[in-house]
C-alpha atoms as a PDB file:
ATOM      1  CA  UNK A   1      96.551  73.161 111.809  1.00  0.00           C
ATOM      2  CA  UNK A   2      97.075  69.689 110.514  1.00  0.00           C
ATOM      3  CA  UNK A   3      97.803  68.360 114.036  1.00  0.00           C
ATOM      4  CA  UNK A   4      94.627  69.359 115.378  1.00  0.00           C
ATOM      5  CA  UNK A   5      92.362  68.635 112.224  1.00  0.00           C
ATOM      6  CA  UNK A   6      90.288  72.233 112.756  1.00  0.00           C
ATOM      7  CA  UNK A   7      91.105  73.672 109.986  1.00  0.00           C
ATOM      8  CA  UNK A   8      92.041  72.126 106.600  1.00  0.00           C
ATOM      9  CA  UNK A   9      93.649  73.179 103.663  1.00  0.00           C
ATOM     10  CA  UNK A  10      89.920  73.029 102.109  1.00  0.00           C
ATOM     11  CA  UNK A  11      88.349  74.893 104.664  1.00  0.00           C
ATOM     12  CA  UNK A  12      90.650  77.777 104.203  1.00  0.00           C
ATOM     13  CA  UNK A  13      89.841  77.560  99.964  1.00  0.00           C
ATOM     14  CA  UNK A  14      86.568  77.655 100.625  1.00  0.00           C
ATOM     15  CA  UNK A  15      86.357  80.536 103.132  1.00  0.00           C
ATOM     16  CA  UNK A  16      88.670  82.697 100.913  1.00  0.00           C
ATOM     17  CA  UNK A  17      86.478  81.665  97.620  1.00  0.00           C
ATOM     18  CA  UNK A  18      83.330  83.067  99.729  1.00  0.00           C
ATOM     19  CA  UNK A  19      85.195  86.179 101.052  1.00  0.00           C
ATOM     20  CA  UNK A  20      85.571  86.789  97.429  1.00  0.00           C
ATOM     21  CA  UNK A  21      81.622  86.681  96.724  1.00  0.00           C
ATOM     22  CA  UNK A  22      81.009  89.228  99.697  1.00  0.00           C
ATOM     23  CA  UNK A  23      79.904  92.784  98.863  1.00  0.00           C
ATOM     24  CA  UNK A  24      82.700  95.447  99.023  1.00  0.00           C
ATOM     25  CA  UNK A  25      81.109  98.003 101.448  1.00  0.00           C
ATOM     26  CA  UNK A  26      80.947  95.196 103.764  1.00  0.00           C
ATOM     27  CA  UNK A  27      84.436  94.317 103.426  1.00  0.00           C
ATOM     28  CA  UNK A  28      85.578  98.330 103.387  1.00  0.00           C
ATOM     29  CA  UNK A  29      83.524  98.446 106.584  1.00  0.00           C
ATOM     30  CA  UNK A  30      84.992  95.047 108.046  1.00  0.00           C
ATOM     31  CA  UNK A  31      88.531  96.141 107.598  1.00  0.00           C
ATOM     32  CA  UNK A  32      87.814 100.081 109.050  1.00  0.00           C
ATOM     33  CA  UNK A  33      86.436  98.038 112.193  1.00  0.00           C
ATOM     34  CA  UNK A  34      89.118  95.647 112.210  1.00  0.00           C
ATOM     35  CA  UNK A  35      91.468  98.320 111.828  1.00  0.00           C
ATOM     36  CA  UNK A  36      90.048 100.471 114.375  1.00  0.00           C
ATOM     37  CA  UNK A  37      89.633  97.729 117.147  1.00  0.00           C
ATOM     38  CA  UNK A  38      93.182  97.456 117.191  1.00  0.00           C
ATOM     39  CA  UNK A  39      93.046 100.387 119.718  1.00  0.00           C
ATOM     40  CA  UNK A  40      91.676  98.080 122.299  1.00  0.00           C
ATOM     41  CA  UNK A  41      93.210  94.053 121.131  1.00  0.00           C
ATOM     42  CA  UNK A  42      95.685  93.141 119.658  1.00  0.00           C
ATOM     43  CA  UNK A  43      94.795  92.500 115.757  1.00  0.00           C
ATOM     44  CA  UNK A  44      97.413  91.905 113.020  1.00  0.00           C
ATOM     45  CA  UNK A  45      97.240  95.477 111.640  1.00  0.00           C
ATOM     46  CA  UNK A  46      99.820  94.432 108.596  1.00  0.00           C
ATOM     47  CA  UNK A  47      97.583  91.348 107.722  1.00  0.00           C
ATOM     48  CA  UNK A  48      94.735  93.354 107.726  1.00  0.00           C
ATOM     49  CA  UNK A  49      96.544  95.818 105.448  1.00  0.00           C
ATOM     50  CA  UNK A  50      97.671  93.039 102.912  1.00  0.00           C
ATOM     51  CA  UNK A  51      94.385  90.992 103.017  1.00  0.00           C
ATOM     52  CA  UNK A  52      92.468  94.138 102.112  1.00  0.00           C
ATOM     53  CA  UNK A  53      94.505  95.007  98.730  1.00  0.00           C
ATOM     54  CA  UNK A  54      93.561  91.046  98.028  1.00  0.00           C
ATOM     55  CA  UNK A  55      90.054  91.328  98.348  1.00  0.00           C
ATOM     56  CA  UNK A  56      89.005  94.547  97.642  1.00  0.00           C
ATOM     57  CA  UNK A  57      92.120  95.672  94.772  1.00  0.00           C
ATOM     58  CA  UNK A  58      94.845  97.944  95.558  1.00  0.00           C
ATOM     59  CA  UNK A  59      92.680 101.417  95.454  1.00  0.00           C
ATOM     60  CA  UNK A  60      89.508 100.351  97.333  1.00  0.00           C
ATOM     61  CA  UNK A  61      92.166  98.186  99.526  1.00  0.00           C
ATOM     62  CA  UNK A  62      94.025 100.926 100.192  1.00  0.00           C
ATOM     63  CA  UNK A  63      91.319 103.717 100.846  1.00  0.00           C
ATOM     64  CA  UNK A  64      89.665 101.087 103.522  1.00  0.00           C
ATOM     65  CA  UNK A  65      92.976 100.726 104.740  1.00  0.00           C
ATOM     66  CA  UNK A  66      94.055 104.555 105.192  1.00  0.00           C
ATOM     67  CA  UNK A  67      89.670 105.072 106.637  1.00  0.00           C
ATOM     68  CA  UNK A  68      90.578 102.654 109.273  1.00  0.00           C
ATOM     69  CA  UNK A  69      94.163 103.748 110.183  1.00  0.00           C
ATOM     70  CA  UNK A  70      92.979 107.370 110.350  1.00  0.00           C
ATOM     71  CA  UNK A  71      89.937 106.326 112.882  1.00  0.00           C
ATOM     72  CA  UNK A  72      92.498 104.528 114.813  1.00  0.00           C
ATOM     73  CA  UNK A  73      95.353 107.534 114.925  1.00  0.00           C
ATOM     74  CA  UNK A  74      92.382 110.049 115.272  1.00  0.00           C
ATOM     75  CA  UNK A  75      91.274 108.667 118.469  1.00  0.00           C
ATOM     76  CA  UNK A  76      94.464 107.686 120.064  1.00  0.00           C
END
């Protein structure tokens, strides 16, 4: 992203320091919706995954993570 100038190194600091400041619940239900779009786009299921366990810890991570990954194999 250096080439292009859209996104600096500082941009992506700050948006991570705010994503830590968000409520939970709306992270657990960002990452079942993320999760669960993936039916229909293409959306980096693994990043998902790994950003989850970052922001939310590895038990609330991981129960948003298996929420959304059930929605999407219950559906399919």
């Amino acid at each position: 992203m250096r080439m292009t100038g859209w996104v600096t190194e500082a941009d992506v600091r700050f948006y991570i320091a705010a994503a830590h400041d968000v409520h939970p619940a709306y992270l657990v239900a960002l990452v079942v919706i993320l999760l669960f779009v993936d039916l229909f786009i293409a959306v980096p299921t693994l990043a998902i995954v790994l950003l989850a366990g970052y922001f939310l810890g590895p038990m609330l991570g991981a129960l948003a993570s298996i929420m959304g990954l059930a929605a999407m194999g219950c559906t399919a």
